[in-house]
C-alpha atoms as a PDB file:
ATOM      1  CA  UNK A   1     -35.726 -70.121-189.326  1.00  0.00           C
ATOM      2  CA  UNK A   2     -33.576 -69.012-186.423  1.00  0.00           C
ATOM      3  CA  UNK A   3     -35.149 -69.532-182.886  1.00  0.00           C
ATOM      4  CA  UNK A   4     -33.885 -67.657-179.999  1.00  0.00           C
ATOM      5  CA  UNK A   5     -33.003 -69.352-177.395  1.00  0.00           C
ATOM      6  CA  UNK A   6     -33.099 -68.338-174.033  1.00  0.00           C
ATOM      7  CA  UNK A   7     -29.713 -68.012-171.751  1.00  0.00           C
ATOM      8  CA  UNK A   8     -29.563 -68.443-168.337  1.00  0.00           C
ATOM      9  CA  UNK A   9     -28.368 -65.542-166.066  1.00  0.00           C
ATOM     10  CA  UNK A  10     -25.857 -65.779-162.764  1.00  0.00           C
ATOM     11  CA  UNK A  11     -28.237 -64.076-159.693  1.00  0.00           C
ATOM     12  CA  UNK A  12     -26.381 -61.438-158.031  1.00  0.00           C
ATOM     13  CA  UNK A  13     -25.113 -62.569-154.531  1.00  0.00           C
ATOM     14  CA  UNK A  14     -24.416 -60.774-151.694  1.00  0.00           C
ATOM     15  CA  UNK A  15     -22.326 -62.778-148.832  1.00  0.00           C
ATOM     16  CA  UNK A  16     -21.107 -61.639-145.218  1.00  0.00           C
ATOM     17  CA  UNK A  17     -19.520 -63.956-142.984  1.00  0.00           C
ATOM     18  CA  UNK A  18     -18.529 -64.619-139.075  1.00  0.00           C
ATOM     19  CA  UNK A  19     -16.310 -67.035-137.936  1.00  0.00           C
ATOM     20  CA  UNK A  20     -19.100 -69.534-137.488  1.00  0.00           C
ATOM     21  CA  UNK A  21     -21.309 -68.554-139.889  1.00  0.00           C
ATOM     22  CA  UNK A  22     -22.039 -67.012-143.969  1.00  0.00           C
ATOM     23  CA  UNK A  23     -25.000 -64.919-144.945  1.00  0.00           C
ATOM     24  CA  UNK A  24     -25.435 -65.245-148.449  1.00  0.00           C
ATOM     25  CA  UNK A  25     -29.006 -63.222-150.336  1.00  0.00           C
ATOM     26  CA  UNK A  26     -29.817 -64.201-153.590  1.00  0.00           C
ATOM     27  CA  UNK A  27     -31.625 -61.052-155.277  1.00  0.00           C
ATOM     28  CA  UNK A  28     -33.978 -62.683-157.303  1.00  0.00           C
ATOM     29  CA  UNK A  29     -37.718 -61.299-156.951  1.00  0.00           C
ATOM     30  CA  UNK A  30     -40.387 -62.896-157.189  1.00  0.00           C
ATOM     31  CA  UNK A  31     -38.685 -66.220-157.940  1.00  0.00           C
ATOM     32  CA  UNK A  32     -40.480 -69.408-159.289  1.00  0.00           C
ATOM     33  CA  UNK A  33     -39.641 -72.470-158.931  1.00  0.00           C
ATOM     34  CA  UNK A  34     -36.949 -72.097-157.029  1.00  0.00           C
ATOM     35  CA  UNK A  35     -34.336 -75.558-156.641  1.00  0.00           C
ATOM     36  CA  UNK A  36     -32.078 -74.956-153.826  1.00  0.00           C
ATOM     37  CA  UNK A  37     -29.298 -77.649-153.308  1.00  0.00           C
ATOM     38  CA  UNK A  38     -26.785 -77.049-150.072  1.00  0.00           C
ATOM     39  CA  UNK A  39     -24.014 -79.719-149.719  1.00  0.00           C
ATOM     40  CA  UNK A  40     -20.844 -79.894-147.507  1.00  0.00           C
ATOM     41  CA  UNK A  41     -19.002 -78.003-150.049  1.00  0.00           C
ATOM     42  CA  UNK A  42     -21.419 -76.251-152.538  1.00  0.00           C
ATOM     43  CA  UNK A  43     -24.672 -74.539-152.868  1.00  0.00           C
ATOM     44  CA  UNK A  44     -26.917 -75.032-155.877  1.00  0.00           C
ATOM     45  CA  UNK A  45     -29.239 -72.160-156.853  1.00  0.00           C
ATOM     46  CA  UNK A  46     -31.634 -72.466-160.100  1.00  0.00           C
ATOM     47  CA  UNK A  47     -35.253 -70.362-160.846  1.00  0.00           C
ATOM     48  CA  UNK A  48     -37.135 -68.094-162.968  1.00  0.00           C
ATOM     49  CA  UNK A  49     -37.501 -64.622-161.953  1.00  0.00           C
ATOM     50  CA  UNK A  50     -39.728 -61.926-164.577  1.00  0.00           C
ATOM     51  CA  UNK A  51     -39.129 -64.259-167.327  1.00  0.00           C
ATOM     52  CA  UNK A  52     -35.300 -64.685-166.709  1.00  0.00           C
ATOM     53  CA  UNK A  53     -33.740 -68.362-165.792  1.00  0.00           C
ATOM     54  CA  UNK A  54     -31.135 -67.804-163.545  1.00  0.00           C
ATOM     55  CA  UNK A  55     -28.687 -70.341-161.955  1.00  0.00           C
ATOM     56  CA  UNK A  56     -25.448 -70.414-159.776  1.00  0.00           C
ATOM     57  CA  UNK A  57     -23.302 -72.960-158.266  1.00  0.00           C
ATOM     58  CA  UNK A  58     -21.086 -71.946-155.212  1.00  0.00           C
ATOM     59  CA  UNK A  59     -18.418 -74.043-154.552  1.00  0.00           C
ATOM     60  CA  UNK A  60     -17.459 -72.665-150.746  1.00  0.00           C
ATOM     61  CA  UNK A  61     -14.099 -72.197-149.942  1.00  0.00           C
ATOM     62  CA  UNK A  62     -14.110 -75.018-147.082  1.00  0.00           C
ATOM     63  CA  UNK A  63     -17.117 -77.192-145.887  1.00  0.00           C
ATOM     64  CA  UNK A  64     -20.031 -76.089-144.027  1.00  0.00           C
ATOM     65  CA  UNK A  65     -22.776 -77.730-141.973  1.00  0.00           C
ATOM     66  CA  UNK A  66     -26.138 -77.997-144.261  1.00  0.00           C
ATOM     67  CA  UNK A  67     -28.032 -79.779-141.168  1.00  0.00           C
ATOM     68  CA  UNK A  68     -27.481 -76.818-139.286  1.00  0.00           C
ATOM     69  CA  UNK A  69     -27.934 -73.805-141.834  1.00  0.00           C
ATOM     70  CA  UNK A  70     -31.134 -72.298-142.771  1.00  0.00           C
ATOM     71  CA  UNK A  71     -32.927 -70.743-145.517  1.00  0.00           C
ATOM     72  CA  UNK A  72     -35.789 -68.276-145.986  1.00  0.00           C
ATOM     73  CA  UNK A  73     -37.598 -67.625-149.799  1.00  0.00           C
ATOM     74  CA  UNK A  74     -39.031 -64.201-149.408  1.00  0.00           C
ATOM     75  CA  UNK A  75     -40.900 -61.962-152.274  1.00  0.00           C
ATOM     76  CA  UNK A  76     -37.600 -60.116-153.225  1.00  0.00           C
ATOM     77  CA  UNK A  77     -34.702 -62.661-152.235  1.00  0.00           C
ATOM     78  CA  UNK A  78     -33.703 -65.746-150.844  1.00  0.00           C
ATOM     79  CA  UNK A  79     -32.045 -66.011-147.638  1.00  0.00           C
ATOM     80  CA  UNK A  80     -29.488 -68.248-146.239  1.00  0.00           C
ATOM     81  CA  UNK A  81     -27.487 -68.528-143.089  1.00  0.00           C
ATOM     82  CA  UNK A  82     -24.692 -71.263-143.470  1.00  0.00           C
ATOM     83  CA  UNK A  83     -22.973 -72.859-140.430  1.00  0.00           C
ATOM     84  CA  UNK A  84     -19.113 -72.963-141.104  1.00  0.00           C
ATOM     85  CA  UNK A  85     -18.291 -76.637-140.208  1.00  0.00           C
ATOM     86  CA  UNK A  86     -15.073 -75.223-138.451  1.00  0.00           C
ATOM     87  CA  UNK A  87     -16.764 -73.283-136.090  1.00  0.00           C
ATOM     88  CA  UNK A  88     -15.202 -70.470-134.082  1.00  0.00           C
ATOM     89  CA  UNK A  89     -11.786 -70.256-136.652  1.00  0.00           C
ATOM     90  CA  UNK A  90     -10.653 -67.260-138.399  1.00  0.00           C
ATOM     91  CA  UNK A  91     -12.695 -65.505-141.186  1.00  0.00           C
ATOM     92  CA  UNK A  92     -11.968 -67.489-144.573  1.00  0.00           C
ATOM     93  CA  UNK A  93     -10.053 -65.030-146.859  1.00  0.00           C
ATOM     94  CA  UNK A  94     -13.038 -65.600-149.751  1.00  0.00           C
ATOM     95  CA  UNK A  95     -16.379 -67.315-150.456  1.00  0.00           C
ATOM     96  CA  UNK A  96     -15.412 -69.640-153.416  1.00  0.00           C
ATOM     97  CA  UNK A  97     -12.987 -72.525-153.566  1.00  0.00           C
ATOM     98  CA  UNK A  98     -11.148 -71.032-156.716  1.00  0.00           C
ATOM     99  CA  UNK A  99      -9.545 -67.222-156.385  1.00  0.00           C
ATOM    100  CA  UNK A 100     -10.371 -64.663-158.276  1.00  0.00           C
ATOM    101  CA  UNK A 101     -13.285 -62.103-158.800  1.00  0.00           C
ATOM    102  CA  UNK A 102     -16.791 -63.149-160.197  1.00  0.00           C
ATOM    103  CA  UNK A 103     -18.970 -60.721-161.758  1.00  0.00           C
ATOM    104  CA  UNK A 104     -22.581 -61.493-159.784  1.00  0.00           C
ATOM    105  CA  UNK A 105     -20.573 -61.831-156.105  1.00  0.00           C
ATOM    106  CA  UNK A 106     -19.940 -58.670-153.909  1.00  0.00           C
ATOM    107  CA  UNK A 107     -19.838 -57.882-150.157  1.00  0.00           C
ATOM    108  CA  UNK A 108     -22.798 -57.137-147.970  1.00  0.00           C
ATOM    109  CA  UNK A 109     -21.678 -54.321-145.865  1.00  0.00           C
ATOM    110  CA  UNK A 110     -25.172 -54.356-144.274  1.00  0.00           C
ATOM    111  CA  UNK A 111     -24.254 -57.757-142.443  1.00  0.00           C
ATOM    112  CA  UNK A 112     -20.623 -57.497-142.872  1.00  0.00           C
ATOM    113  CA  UNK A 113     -18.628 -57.492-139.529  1.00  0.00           C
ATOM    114  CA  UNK A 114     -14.445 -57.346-139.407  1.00  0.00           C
ATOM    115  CA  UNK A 115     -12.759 -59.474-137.256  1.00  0.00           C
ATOM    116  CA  UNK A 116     -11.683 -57.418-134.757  1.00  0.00           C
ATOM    117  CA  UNK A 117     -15.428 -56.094-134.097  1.00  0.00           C
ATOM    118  CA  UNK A 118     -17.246 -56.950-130.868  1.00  0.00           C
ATOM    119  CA  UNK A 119     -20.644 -59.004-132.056  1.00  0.00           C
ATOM    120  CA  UNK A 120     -22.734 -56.030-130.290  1.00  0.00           C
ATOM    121  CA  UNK A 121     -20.847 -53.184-132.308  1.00  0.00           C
ATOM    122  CA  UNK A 122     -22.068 -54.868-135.741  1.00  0.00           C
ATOM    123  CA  UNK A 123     -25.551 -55.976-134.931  1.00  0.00           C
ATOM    124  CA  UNK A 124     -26.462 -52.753-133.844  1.00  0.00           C
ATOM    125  CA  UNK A 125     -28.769 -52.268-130.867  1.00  0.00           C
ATOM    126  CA  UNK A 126     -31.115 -54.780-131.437  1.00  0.00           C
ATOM    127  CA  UNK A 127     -28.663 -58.089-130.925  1.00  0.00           C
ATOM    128  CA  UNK A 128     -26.300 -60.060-132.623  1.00  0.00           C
ATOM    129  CA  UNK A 129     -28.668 -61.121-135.798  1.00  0.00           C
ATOM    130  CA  UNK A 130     -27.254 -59.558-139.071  1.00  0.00           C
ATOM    131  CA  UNK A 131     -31.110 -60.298-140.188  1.00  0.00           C
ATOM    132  CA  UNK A 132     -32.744 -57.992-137.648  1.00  0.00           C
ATOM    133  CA  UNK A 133     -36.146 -59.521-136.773  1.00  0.00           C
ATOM    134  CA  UNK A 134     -36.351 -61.587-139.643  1.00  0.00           C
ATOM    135  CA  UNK A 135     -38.799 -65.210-138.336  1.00  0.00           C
ATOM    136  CA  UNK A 136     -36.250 -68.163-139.236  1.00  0.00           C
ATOM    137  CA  UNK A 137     -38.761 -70.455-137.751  1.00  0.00           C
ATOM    138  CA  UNK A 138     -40.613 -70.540-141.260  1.00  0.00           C
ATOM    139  CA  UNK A 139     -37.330 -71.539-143.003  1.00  0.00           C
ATOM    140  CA  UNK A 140     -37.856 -74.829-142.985  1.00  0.00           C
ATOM    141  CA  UNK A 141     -39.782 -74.080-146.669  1.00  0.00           C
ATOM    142  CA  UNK A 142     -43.275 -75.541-146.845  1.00  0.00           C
ATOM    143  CA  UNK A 143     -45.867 -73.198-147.621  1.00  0.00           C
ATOM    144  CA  UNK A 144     -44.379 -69.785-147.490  1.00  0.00           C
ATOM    145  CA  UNK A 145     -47.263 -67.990-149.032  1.00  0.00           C
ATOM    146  CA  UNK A 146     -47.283 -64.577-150.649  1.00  0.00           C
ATOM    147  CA  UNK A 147     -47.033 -60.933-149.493  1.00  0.00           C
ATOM    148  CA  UNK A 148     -50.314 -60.023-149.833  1.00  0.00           C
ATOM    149  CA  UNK A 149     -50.906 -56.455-150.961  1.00  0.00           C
ATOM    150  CA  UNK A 150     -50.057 -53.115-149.987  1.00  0.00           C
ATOM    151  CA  UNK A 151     -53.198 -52.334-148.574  1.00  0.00           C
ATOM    152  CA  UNK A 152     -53.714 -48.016-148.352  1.00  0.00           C
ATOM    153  CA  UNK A 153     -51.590 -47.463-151.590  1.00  0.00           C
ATOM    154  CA  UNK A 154     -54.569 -46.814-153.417  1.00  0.00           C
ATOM    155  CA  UNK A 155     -55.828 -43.472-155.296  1.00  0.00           C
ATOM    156  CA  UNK A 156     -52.613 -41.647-155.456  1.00  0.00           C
ATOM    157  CA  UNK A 157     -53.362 -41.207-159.185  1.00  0.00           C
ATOM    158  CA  UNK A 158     -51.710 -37.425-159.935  1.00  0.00           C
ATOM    159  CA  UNK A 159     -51.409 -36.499-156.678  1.00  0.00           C
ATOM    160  CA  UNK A 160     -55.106 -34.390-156.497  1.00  0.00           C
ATOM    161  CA  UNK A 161     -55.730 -32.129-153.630  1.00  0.00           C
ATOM    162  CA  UNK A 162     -52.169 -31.155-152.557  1.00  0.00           C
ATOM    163  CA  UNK A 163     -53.019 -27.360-153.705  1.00  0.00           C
ATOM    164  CA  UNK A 164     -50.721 -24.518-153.523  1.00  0.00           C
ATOM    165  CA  UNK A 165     -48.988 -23.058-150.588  1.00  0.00           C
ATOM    166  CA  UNK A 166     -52.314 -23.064-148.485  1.00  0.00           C
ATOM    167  CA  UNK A 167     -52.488 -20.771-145.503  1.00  0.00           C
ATOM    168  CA  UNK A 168     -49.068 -19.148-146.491  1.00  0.00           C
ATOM    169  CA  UNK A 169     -50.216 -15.124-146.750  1.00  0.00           C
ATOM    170  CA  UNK A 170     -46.119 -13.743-147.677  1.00  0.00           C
ATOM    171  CA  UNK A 171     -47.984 -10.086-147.881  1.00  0.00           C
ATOM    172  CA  UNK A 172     -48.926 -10.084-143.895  1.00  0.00           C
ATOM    173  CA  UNK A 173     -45.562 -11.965-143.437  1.00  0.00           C
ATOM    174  CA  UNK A 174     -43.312  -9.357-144.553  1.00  0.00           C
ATOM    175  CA  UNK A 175     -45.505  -6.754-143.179  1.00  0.00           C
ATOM    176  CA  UNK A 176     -44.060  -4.697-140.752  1.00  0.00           C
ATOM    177  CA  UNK A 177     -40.615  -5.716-141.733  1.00  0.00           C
ATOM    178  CA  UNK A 178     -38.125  -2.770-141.978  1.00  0.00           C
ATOM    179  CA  UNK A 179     -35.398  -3.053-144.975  1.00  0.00           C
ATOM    180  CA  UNK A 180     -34.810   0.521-145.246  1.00  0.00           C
ATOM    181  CA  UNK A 181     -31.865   0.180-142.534  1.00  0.00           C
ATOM    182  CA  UNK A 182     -30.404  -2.809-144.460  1.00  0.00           C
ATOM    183  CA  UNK A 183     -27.135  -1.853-145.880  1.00  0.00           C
ATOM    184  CA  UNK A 184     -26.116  -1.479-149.922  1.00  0.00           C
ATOM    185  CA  UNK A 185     -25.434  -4.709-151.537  1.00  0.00           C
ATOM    186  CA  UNK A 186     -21.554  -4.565-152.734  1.00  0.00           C
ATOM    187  CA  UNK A 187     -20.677  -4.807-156.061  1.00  0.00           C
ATOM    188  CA  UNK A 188     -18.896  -7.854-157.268  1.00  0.00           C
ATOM    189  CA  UNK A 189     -17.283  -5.323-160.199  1.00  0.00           C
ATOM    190  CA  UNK A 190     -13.933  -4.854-158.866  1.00  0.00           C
END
């Protein structure tokens, strides 16, 4: 008897960088068991997500700071904001060590900045934070909790009591209107 066995899947990532810094967000919801391993020169990623393993190693195209970088494990993705350990050099021409294109990698325009953009420009008008108001003081990892539920969703069911057109009377509407003075309609028989 043949068992199937189950194969583990790369996540997608979605990277951004600065010349200090790399945003990387791993789309995995609702991950379990998540084992996150950041080195000098590689990031470790490994977890379950709806019944799927999943697992990546990033080997970064020069060394970053791990002390310095932080991470956030959310519902629907896990976070990271990686200090370059050359700080304030020119953008690195790719993510990974080796060239060439991966399947599960691609560019987050959202955070992405050239390098000829003033920080302001990018961030928008809220500051320089590619994350918006995203709390990195939780990032440490501990306890992170869950999202709770969407309180107010309820009783939607088939959409009861939206009625017709209510109130909308087209007879009194188009009373009083005059189309006797409108002119013919041509005729597209030429």
């Amino acid at each position: 008897m043949l068992v199937g066995r189950q194969t583990t899947r790369f996540p997608e990532v979605l990277w951004a960088q600065r010349t200090d810094e790399i945003y990387l967000t791993f789309n995995v919801p609702d991950v379990e068991n998540p084992v996150l391993n950041l080195t000098a020169d590689a990031l470790t990623f490994s977890g379950t997500s709806e019944g799927k393993e999943y697992a990546v190693t990033i080997d970064f195209f020069k060394e970053v700071s791990p002390e310095e970088s932080k991470k956030s494990v959310t519902a629907r993705s896990i976070y990271f904001v990686i200090v370059k350990k050359e700080k304030d050099q020119s953008y690195w021409p790719r993510l990974l060590k080796n060239s060439g294109k991966v399947h599960w990698l691609k560019t987050d325009f959202a955070k992405w900045k050239d390098e000829d953009e003033d920080d302001d420009a990018a961030a928008g008008a809220g500051g320089a934070s590619p994350f918006g108001d995203m709390d990195f003081s939780q990032f440490g990892g501990g306890d992170m909790g869950g999202m709770g539920g969407m309180g107010g969703m309820g009783g939607m069911g088939g959409m009861g009591g939206m009625g017709g057109m209510g109130g909308m009377d087209f007879d009194s509407m188009m009373a009083g209107q005059n189309f006797v003075n409108m002119p013919a309609l041509e005729s597209s028989n030429k």
